[in-house]
Protein backbone atom coordinates (compact mmCIF):
# COMPACT_ATOMS: atom_id res chain seq x y z
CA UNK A 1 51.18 31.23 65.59
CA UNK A 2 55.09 31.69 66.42
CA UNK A 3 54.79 34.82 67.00
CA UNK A 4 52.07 36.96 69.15
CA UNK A 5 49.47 36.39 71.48
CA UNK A 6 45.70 35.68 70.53
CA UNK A 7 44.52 38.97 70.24
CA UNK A 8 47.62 40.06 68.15
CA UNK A 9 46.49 37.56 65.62
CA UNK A 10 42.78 38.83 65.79
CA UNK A 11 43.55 42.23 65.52
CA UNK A 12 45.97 41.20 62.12
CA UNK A 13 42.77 39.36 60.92
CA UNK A 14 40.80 42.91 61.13
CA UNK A 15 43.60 44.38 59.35
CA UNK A 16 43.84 42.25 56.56
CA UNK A 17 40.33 42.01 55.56
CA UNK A 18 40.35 45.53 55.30
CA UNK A 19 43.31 45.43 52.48
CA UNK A 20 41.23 42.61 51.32
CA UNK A 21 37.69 44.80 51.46
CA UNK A 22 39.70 47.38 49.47
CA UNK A 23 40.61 45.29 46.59
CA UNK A 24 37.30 43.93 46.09
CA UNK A 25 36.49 48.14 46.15
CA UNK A 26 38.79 48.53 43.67
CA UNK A 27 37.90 46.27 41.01
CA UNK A 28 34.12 46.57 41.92
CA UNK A 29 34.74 50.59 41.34
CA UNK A 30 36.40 50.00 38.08
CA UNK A 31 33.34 48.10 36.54
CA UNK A 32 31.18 50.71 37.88
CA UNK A 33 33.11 53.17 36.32
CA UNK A 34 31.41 52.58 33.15
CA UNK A 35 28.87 55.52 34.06
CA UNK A 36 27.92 57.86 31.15
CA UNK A 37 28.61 61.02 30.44
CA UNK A 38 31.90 62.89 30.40
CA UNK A 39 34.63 61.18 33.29
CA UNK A 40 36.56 63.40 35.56
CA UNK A 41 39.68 61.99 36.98
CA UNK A 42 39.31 61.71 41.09
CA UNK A 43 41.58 59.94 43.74
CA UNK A 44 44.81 60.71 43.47
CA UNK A 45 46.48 61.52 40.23
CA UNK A 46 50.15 60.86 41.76
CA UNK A 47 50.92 57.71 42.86
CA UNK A 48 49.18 57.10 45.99
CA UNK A 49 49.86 57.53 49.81
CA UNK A 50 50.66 55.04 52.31
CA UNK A 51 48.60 55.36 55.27
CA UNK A 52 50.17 53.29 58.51
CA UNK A 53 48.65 53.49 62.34
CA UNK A 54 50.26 53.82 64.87
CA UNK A 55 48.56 52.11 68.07
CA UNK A 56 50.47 53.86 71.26
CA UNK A 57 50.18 57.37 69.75
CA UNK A 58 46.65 57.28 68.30
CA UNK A 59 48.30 58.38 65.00
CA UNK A 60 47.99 57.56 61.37
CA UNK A 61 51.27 58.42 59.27
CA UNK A 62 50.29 59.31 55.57
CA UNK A 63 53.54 58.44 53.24
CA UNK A 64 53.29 59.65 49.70
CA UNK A 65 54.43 57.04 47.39
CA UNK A 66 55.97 59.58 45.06
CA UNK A 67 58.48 60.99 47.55
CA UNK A 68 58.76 58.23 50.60
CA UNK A 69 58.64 60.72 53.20
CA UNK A 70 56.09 60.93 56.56
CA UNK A 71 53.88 63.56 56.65
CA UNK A 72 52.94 65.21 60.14
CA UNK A 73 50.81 61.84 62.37
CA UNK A 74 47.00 62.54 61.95
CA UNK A 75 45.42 61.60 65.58
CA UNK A 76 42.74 59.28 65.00
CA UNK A 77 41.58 57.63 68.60
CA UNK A 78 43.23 54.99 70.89
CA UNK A 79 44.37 52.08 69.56
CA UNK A 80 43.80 52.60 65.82
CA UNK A 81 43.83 48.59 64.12
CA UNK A 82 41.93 48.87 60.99
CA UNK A 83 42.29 51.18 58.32
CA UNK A 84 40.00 51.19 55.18
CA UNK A 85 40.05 53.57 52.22
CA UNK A 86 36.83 54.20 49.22
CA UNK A 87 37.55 53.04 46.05
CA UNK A 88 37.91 56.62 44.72
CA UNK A 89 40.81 56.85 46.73
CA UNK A 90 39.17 60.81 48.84
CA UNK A 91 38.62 58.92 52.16
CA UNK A 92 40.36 56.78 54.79
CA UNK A 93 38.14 54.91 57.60
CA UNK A 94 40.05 54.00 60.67
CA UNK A 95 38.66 52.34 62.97
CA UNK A 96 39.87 51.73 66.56
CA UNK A 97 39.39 49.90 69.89
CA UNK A 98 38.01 53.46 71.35
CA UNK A 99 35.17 52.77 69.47
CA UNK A 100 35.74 55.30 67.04
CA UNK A 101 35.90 55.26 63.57
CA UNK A 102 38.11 58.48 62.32
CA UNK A 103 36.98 59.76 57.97
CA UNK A 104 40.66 60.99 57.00
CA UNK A 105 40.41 63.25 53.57
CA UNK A 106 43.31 61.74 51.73
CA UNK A 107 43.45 65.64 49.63
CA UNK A 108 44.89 67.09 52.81
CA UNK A 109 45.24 64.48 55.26
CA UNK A 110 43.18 65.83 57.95
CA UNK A 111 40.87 64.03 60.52
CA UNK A 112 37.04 65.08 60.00
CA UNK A 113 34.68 64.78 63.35
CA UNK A 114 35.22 60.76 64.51
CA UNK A 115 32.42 58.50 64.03
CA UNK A 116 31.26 57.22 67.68
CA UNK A 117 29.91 53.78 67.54
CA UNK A 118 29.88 53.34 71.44
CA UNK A 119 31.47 52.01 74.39
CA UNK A 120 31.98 48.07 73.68
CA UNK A 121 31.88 48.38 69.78
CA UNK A 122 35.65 48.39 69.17
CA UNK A 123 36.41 47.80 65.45
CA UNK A 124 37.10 43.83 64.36
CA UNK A 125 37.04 44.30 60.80
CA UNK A 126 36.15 46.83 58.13
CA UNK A 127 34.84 46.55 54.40
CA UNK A 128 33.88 49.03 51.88
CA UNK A 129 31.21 48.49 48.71
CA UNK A 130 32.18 48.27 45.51
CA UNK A 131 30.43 51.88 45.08
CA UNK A 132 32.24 53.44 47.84
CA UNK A 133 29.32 54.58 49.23
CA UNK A 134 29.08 52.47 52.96
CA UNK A 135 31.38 51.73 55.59
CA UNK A 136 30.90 48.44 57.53
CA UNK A 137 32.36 48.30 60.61
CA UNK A 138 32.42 44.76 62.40
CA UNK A 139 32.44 45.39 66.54
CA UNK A 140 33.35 43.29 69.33
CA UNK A 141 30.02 43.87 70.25
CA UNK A 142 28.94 41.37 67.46
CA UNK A 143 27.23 43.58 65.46
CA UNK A 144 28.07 44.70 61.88
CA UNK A 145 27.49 48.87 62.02
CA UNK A 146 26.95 50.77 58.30
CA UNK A 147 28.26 53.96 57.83
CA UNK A 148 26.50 55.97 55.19
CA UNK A 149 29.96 57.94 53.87
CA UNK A 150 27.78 60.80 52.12
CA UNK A 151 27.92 62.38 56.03
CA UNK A 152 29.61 59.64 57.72
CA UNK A 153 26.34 58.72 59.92
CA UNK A 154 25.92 55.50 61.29
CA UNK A 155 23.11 53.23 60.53
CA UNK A 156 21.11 50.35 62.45
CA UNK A 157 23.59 47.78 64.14
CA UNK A 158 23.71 44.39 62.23
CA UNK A 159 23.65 41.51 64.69
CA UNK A 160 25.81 38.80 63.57
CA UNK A 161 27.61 36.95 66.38
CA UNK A 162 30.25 37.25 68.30
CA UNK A 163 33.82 38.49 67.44
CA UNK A 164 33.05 39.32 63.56
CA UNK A 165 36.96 39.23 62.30
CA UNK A 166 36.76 38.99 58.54
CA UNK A 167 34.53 40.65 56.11
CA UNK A 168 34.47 40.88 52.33
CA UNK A 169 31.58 41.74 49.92
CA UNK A 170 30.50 40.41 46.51
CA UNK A 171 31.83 42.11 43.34
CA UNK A 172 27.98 43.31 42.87
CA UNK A 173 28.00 44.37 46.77
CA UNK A 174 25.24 42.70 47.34
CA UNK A 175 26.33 40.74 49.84
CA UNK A 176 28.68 40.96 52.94
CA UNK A 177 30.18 37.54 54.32
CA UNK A 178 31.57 38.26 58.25
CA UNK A 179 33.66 35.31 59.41
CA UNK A 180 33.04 34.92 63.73
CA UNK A 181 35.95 33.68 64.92
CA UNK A 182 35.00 31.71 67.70
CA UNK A 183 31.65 30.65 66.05
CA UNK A 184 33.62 28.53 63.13
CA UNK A 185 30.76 30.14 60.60
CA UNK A 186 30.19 32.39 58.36
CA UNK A 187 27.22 34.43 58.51
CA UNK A 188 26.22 36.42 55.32
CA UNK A 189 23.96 39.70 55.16
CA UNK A 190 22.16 41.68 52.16
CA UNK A 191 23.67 45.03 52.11
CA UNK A 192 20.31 46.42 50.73
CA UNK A 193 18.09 45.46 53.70
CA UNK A 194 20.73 44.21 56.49
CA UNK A 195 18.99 40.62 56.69
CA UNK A 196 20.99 38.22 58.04
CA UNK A 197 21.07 34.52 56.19
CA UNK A 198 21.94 31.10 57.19
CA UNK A 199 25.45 30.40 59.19
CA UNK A 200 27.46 28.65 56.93
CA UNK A 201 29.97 26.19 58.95
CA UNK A 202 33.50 26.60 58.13
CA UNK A 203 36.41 24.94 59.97
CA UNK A 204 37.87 26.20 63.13
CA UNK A 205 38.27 29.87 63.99
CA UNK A 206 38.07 31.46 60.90
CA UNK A 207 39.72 34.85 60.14
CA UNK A 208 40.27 36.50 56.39
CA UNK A 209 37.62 36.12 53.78
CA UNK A 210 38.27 36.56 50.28
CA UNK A 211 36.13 36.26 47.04
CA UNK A 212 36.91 35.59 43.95
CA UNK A 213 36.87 38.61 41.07
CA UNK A 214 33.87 36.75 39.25
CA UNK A 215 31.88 36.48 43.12
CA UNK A 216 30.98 32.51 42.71
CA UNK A 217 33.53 31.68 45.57
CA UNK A 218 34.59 33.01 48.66
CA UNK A 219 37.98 31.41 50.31
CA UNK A 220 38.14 31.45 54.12
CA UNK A 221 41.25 31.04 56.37
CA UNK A 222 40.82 29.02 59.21
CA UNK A 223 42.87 29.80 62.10
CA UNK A 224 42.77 29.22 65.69
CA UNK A 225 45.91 29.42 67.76
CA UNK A 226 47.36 26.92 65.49
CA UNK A 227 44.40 24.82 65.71
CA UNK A 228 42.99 25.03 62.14
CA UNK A 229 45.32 23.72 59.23
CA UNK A 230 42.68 24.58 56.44
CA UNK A 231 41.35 27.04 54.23
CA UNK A 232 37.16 26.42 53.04
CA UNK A 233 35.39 27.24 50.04
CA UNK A 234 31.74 28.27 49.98
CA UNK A 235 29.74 28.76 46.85
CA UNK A 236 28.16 31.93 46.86
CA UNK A 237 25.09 31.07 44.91
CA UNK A 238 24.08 28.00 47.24
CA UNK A 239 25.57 29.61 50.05
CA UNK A 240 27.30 26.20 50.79
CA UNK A 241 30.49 25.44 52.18
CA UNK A 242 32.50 22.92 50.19
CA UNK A 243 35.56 20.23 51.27
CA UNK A 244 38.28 22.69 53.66
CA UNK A 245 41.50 22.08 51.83
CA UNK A 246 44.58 21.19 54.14
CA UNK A 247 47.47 23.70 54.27
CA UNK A 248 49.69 22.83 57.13
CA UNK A 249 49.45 24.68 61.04
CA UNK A 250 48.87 28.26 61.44
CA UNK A 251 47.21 29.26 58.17
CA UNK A 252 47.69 33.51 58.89
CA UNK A 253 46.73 35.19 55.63
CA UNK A 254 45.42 34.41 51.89
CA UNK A 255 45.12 36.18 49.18
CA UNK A 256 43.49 35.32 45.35
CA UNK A 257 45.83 36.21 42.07
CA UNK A 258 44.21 39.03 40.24
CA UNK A 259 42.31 36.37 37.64
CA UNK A 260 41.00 34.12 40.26
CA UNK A 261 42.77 31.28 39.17
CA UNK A 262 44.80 30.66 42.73
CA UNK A 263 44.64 31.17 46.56
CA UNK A 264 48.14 31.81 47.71
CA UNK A 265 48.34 30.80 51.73
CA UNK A 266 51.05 31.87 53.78
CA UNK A 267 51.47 28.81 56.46
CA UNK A 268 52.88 30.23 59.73
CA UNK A 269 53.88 27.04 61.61
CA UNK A 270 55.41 25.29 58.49
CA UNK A 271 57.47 28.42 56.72
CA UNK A 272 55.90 28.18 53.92
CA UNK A 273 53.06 29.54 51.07
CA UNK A 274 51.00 26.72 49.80
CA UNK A 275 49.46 27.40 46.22
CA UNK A 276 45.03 26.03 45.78
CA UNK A 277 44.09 26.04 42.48
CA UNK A 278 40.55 27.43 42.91
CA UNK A 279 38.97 25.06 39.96
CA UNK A 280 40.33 21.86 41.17
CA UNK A 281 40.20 23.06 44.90
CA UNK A 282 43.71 20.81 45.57
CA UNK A 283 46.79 22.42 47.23
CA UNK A 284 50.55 22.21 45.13
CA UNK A 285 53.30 21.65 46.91
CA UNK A 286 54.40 24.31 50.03
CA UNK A 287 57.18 27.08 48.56
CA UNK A 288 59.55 27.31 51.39
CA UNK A 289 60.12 31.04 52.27
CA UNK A 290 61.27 33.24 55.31
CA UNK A 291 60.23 31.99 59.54
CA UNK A 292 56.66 32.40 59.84
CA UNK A 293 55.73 33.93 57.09
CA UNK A 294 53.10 36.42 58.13
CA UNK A 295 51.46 38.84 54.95
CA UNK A 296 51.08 38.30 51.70
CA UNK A 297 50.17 40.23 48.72
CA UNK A 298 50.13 39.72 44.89
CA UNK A 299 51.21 42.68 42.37
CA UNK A 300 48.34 44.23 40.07
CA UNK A 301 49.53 41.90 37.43
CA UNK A 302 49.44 38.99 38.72
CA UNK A 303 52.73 37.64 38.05
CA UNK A 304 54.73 37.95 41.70
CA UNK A 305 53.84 37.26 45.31
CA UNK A 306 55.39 38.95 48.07
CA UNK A 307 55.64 37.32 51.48
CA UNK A 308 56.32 39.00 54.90
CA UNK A 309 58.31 36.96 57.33
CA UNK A 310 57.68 37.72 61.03
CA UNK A 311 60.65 35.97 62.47
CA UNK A 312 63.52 36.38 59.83
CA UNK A 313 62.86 39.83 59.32
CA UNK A 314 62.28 39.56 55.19
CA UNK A 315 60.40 39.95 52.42
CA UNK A 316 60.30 37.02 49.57
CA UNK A 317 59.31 37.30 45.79
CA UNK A 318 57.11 33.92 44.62
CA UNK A 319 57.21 33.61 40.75
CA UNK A 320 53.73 32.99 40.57
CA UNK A 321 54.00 31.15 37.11
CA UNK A 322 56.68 28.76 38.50
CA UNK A 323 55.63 29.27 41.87
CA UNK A 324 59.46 29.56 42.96
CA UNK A 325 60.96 31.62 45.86
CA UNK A 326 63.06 34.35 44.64
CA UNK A 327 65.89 35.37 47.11
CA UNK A 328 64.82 36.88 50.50
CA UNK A 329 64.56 40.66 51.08
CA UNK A 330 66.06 42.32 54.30
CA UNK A 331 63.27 44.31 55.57
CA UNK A 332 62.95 45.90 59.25
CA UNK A 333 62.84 43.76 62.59
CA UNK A 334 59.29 41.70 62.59
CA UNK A 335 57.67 42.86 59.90
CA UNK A 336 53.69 42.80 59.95
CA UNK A 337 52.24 43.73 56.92
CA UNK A 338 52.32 44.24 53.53
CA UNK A 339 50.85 46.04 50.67
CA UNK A 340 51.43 47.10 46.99
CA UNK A 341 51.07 50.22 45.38
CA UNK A 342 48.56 49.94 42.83
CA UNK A 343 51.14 50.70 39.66
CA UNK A 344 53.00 47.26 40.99
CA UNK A 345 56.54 49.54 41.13
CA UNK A 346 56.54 49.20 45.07
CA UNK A 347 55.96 47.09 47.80
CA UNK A 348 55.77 48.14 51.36
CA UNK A 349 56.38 46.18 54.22
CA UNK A 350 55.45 47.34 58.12
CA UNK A 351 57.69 46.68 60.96
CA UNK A 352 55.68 48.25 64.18
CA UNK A 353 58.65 47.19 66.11
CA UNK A 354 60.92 48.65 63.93
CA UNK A 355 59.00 51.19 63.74
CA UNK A 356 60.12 51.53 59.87
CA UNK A 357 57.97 51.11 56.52
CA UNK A 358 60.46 49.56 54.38
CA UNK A 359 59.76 50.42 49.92
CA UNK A 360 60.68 47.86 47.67
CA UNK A 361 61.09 47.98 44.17
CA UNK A 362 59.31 45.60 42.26
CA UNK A 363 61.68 45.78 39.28
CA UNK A 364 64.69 44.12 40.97
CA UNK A 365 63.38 43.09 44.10
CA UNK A 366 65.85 45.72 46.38
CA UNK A 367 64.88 47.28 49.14
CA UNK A 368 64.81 51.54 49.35
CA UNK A 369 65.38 53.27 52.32
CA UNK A 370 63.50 52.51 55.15
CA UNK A 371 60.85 55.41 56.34
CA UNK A 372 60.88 55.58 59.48
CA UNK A 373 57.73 56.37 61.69
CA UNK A 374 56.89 56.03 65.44
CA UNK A 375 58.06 52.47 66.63
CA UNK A 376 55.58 50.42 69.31
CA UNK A 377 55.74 47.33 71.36
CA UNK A 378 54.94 45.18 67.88
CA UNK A 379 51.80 45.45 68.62
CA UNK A 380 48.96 44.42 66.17
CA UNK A 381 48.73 47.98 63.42
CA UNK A 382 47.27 48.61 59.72
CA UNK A 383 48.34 49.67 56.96
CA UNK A 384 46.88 50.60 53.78
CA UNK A 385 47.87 52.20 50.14
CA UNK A 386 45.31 55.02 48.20
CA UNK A 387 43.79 52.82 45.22
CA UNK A 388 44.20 54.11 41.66
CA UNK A 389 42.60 56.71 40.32
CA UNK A 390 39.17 56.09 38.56
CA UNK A 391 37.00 57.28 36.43
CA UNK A 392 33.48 58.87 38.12
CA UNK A 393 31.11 61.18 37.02
């Protein structure tokens, strides 16, 4: 990677699967939602709050979409890198390198009593179920830790293997996948019981997981210091991994289109996002966009990607019908993430060394006024936007 030091990149890993986790709650939650009896609206019926750590103060920043302006930092723990929030949208998890793992009540944004996992179980990666009813936390103790969130006690560790940075979990939650980093496997676990399967063997140092809506395939980055040029599909009903498909150097996030259909992967060392059509499992051609293009997300419907650029400082639109480049978006210096709100109206990109959250508007493609919050040595963050509101009982 162009940019940062190994342990940047693994703590960006832990970050991402967490937005990844929390779109797989999302659309799990909304099949779910199908409970009888008379709905009551929970979450949030505005638009959502932005929630971005800080990790020199120990802060999260909560940013209401509606209005774009900071609320008072929450403290949260040391070194906050991973923030996760339920599919109902009441709770945030953050987890840090304190060992902590901080329950944030999105209502009023305070901090409840921190989850204390234990000296040496710094968080690596977070997911959610579909039901929004556990927290796992993957340590750097190797071990995959539930937390029940009706009380927000911990459960028996899950041993999986060393440095666990990428999680996701089947539609039907069923089933976590953790990617180890410096195992080159995967190793998947039934939620119900916490049985560990079979390693699967993936390519070299793999990082973000994701899983297709209909939970036949999961699509794994492989990454390690520039070493792994690939991205690997395993079947989930054989448990299999199938051919890696070659992206170019420096593979540093994916993501899946809403339907399934493609993998957009953002290819640090060649500028570029490379297109996989998940059915034929071949690459298209790379779509040049900013210097080391670092985030990536996909609106609600599908039809744009947005691509953060590390070095140039900018945010680009892919058509993702064409699969063209739209023109590059000034954002703040370095940015590191990116997420979209779940209406589609806004993107927000993270500059830590900005220290700015920069809105876009989806509509034209312009760029609000930055919000600022407390700058940092660009070191690794999270970020992480409220879901929509659901239906629950």
């Amino acid at each position: 990677m162009k940019d940062s030091t190994g342990c940047a990149k693994r703590a960006l890993a832990a970050v991402a699967c967490c937005a990844a986790a929390l779109a797989l709650s999302a659309a799990g939650s909304s099949r779910a939602a199908a409970a009888a009896g008379s709905p009551a609206w929970s979450g949030h019926a505005d638009r959502g709050t932005v929630y971005v750590a800080d990790p020199q103060q120990g802060t999260v920043t909560p940013i209401p979409v509606a209005t774009n302006t900071p609320g008072t930092a929450i403290p949260v723990g040391e070194f906050p890198t991973a923030i996760a929030i339920t599919p109902n949208g009441r709770t945030a998890y953050v987890g840090s390198q304190q060992g902590l793992v901080t329950p944030i009540r999105t209502a009023t944004n305070t901090a409840l009593k921190p989850v204390d996992l234990g000296s040496g179980n710094q968080t690596d990666s977070m997911a959610i179920t579909p039901n929004g009813k556990i927290v796992y936390i993957g340590t750097e103790a190797g071990t995959v830790v539930p937390i029940r969130v009706a009380g927000n006690k911990p459960g028996k560790p899950i041993s999986v293997g060393d440095n666990p940075f990428g999680m996701a979990i089947t539609p039907n939650g069923k089933t976590a996948y953790v990617s180890l980093f410096t195992g080159d496997t995967v190793v998947p676990f039934r939620t119900a019981t916490g049985t560990v399967l079979k390693p699967i063997k993936v390519g070299v140092g793999p990082l973000k997981i994701v899983i297709t809506p209909n939970g036949k395939t999961a699509w794994v980055e492989n990454n390690n210091e520039g070493v792994g040029q690939t991205v690997t599909p395993i079947n989930l009903r054989t448990n299999k991994a199938g051919r890696p498909v070659t992206v170019g150097p420096d593979p540093e996030d994916i993501v899946l289109t809403p339907n399934g259909r493609t993998l957009y992967v953002a290819v640090n060392g060649s500028d570029v996002v490379v297109p996989v059509n998940t059915a034929t499992r071949k690459a298209g051609p790379g779509i040049t966009v900013g210097a080391a293009p670092i985030a990536i997300a996909v609106t609600p419907d599908g039809r744009t990607a947005y691509v953060a650029s590390f070095l140039s400082s900018t945010v680009t639109p892919i058509n993702t019908a064409t699969d063209k480049a739209g023109q590059p978006i000034d954002v703040g210096l370095h940015p590191r993430y990116i997420a979209i709100t779940p209406d589609g109206k806004t993107v927000y990109a993270y500059s830590p060394a900005a220290g700015t959250v920069t809105p876009i508007r989806t509509a034209t493609n312009t760029a609000l006024q930055p919000v600022n919050v407390p700058a940092n040595d660009d070191l690794p963050s999270a970020m992480a936007i409220t879901p929509a509101p659901r239906c629950a009982r």
